[in-house]
N, C-alpha and C. Protein backbone atom coordinates (compact mmCIF):
# COMPACT_ATOMS: atom_id res chain seq x y z
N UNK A 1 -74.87 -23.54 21.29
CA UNK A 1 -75.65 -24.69 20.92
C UNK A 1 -76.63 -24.99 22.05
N UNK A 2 -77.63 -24.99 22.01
CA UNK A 2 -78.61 -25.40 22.66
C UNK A 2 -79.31 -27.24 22.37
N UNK A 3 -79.38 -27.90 23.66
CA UNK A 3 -79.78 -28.88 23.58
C UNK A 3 -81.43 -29.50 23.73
N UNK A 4 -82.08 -30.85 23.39
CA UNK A 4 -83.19 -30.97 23.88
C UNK A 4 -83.07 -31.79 24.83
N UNK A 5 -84.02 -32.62 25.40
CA UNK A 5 -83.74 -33.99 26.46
C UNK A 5 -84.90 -34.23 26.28
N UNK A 6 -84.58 -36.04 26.22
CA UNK A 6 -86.05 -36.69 26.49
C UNK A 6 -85.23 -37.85 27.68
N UNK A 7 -86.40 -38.40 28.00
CA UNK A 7 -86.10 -39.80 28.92
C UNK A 7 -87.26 -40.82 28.44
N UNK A 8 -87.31 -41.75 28.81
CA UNK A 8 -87.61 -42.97 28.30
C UNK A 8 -87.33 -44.04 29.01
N UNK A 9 -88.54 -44.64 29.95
CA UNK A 9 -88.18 -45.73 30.71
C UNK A 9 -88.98 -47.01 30.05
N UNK A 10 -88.56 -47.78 29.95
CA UNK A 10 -89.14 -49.12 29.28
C UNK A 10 -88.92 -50.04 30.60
N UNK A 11 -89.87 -51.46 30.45
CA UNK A 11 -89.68 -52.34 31.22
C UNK A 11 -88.64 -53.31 31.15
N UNK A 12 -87.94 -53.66 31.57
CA UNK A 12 -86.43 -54.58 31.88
C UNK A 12 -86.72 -55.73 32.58
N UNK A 13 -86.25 -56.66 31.66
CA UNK A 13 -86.57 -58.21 32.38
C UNK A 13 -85.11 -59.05 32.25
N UNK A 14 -84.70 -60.23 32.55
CA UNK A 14 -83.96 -60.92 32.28
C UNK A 14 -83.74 -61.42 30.72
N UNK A 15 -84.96 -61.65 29.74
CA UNK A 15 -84.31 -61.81 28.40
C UNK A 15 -85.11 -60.89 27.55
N UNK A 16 -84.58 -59.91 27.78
CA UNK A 16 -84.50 -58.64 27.32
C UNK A 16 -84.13 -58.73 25.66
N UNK A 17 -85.27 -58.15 24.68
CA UNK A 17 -84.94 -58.71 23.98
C UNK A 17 -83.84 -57.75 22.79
N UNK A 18 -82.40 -58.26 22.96
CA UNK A 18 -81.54 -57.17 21.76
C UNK A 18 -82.01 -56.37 20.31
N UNK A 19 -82.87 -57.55 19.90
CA UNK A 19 -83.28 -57.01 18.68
C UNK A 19 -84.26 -56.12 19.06
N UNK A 20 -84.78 -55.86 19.66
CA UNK A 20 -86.39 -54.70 19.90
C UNK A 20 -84.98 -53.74 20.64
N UNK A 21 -84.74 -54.07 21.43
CA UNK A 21 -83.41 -52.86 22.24
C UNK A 21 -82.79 -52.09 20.32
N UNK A 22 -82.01 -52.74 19.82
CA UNK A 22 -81.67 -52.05 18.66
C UNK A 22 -82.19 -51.45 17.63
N UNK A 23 -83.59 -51.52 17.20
CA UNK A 23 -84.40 -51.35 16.22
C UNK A 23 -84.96 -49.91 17.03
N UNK A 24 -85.26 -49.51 18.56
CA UNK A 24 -85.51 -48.81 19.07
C UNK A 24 -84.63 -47.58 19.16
N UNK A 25 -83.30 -48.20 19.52
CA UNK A 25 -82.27 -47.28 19.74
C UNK A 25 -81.89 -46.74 18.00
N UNK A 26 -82.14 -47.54 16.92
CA UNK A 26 -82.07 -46.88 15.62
C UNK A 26 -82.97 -46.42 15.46
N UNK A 27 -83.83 -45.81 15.55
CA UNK A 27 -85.44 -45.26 15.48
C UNK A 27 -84.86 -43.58 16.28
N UNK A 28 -84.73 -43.98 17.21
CA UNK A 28 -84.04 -42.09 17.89
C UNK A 28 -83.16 -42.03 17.41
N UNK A 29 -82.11 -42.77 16.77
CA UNK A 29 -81.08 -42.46 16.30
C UNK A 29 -81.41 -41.71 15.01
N UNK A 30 -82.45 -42.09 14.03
CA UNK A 30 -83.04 -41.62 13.11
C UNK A 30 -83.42 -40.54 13.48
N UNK A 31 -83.84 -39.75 14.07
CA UNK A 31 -84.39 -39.07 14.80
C UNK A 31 -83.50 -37.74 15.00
N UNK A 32 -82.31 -37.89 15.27
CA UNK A 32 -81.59 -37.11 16.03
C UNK A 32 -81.00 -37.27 17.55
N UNK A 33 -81.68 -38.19 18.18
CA UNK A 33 -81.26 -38.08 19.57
C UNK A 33 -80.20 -39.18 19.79
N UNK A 34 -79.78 -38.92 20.71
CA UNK A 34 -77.87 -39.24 20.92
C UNK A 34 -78.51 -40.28 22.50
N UNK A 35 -78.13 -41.44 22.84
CA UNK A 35 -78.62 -41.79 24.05
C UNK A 35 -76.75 -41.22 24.54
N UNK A 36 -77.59 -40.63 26.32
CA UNK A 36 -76.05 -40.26 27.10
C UNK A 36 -76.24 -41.01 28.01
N UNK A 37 -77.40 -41.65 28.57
CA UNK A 37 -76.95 -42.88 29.85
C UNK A 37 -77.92 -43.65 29.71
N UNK A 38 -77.94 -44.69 30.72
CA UNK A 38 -79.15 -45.53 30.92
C UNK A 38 -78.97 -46.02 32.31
N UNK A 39 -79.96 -46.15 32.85
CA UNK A 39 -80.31 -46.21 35.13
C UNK A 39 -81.06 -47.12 34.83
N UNK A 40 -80.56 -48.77 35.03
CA UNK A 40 -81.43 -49.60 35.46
C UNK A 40 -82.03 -49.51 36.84
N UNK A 41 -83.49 -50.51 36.92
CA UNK A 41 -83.80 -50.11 38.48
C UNK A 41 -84.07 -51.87 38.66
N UNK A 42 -83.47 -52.26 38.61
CA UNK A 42 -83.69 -53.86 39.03
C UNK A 42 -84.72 -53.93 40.17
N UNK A 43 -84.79 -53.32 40.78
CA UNK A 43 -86.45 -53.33 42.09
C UNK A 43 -87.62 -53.48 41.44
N UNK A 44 -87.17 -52.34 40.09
CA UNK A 44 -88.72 -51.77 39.31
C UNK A 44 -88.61 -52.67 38.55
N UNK A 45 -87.78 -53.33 37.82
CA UNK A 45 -88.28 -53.79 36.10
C UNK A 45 -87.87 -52.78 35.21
N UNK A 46 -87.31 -51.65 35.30
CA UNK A 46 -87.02 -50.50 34.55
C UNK A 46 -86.12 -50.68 34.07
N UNK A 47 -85.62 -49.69 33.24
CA UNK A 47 -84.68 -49.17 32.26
C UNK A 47 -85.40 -47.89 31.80
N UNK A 48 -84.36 -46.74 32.08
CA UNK A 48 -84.65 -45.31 32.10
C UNK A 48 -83.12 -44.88 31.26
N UNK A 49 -84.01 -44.63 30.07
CA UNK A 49 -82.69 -43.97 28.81
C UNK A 49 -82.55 -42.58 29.13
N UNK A 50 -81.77 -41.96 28.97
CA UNK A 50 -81.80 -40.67 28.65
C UNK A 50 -80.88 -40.28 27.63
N UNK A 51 -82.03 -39.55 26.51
CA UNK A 51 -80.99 -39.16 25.71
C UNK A 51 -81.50 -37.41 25.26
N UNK A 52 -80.36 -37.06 24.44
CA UNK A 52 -80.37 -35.37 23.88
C UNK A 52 -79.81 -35.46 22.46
N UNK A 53 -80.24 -34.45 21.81
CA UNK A 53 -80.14 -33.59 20.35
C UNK A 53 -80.17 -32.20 20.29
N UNK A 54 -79.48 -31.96 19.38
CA UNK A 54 -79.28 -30.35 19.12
C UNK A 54 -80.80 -29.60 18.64
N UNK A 55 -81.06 -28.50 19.80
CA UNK A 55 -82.08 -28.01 19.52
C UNK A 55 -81.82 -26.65 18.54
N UNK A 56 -82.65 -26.37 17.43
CA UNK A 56 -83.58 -27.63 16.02
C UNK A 56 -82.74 -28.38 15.96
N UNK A 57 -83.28 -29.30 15.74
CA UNK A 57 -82.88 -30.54 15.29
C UNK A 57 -81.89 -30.53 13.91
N UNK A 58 -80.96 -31.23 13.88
CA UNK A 58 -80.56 -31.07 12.20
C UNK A 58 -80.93 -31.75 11.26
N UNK A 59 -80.94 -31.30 10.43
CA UNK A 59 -81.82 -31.96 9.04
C UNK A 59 -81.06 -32.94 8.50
N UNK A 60 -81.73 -33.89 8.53
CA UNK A 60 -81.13 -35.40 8.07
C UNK A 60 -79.72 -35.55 7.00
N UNK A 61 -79.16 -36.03 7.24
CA UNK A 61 -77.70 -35.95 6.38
C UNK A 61 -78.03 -35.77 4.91
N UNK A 62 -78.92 -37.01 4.20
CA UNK A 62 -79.49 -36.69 3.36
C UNK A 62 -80.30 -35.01 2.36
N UNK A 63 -80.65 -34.69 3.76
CA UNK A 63 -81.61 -33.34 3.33
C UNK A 63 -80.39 -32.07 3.13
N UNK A 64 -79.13 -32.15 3.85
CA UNK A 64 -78.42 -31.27 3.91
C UNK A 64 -77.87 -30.84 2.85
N UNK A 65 -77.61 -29.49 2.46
CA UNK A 65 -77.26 -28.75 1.64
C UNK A 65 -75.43 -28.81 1.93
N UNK A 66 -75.04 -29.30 0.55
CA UNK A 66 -73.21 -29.78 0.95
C UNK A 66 -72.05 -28.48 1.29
N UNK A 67 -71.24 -28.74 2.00
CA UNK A 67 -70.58 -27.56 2.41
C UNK A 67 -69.76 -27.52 0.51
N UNK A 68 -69.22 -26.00 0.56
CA UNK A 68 -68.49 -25.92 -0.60
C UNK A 68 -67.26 -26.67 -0.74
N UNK A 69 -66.17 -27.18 -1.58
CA UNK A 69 -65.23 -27.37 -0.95
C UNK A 69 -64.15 -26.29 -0.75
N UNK A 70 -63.55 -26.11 0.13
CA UNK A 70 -62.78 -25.14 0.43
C UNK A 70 -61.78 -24.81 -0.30
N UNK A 71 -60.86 -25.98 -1.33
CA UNK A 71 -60.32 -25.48 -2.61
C UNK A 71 -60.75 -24.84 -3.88
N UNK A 72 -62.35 -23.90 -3.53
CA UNK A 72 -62.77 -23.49 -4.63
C UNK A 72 -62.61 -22.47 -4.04
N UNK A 73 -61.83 -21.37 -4.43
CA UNK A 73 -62.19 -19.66 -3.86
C UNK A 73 -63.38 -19.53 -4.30
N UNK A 74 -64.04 -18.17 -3.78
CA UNK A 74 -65.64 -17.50 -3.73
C UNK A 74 -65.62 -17.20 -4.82
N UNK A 75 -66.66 -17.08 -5.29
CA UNK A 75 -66.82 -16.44 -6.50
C UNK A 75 -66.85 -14.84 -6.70
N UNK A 76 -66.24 -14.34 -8.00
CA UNK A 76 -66.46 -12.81 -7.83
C UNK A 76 -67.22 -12.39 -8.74
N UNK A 77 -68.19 -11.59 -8.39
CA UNK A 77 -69.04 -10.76 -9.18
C UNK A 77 -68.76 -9.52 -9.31
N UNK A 78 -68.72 -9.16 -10.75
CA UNK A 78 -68.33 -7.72 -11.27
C UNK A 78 -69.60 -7.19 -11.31
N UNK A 79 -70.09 -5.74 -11.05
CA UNK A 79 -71.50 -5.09 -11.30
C UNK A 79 -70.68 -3.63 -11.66
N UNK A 80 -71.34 -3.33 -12.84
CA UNK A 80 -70.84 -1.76 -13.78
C UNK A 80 -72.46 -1.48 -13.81
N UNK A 81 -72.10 -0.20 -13.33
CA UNK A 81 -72.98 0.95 -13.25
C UNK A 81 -73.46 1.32 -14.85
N UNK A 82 -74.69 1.65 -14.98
CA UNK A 82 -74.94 1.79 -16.37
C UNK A 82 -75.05 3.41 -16.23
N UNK A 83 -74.62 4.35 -16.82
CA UNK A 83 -74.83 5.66 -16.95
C UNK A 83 -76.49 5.89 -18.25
N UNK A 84 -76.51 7.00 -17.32
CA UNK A 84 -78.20 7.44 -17.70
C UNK A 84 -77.93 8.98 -18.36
């Protein structure tokens, strides 16, 4: 499995606002990307996300083609030779 990475620093204040924080974080989440940390910098005003997704990306749950279920055995195909 191969991964991607992005980072993402936004500005960080004291009333920081949750709803723009969540609507953001569902937006990459839409997306594919997984946040794995976040490094405030209280000096800077920052907030530095970092997040990753499986490189390609996977195709939206929706778009995916359904696994079989596994209580169906494979199917068998008979092929007879036609004589000439």
């Amino acid at each position: 499995m191969t991964w991607q990475y992005h980072i993402e620093t936004v500005p960080y204040h004291t009333h920081f606002q949750k709803s723009e924080a969540t609507r953001s974080l569902n937006n990459f989440g839409e997306e594919g990307w997984e946040l794995v940390t976040a490094h405030l910098k209280e000096e800077a005003g920052t907030l530095t996300l970092f997040f990753k997704r499986q490189h390609p990306p996977s195709p939206p749950v929706s778009k995916r083609i359904p696994e079989p279920s596994r209580k169906t055995p494979p199917a068998i195909v008979s092929v007879k030779k036609s004589r000439q």
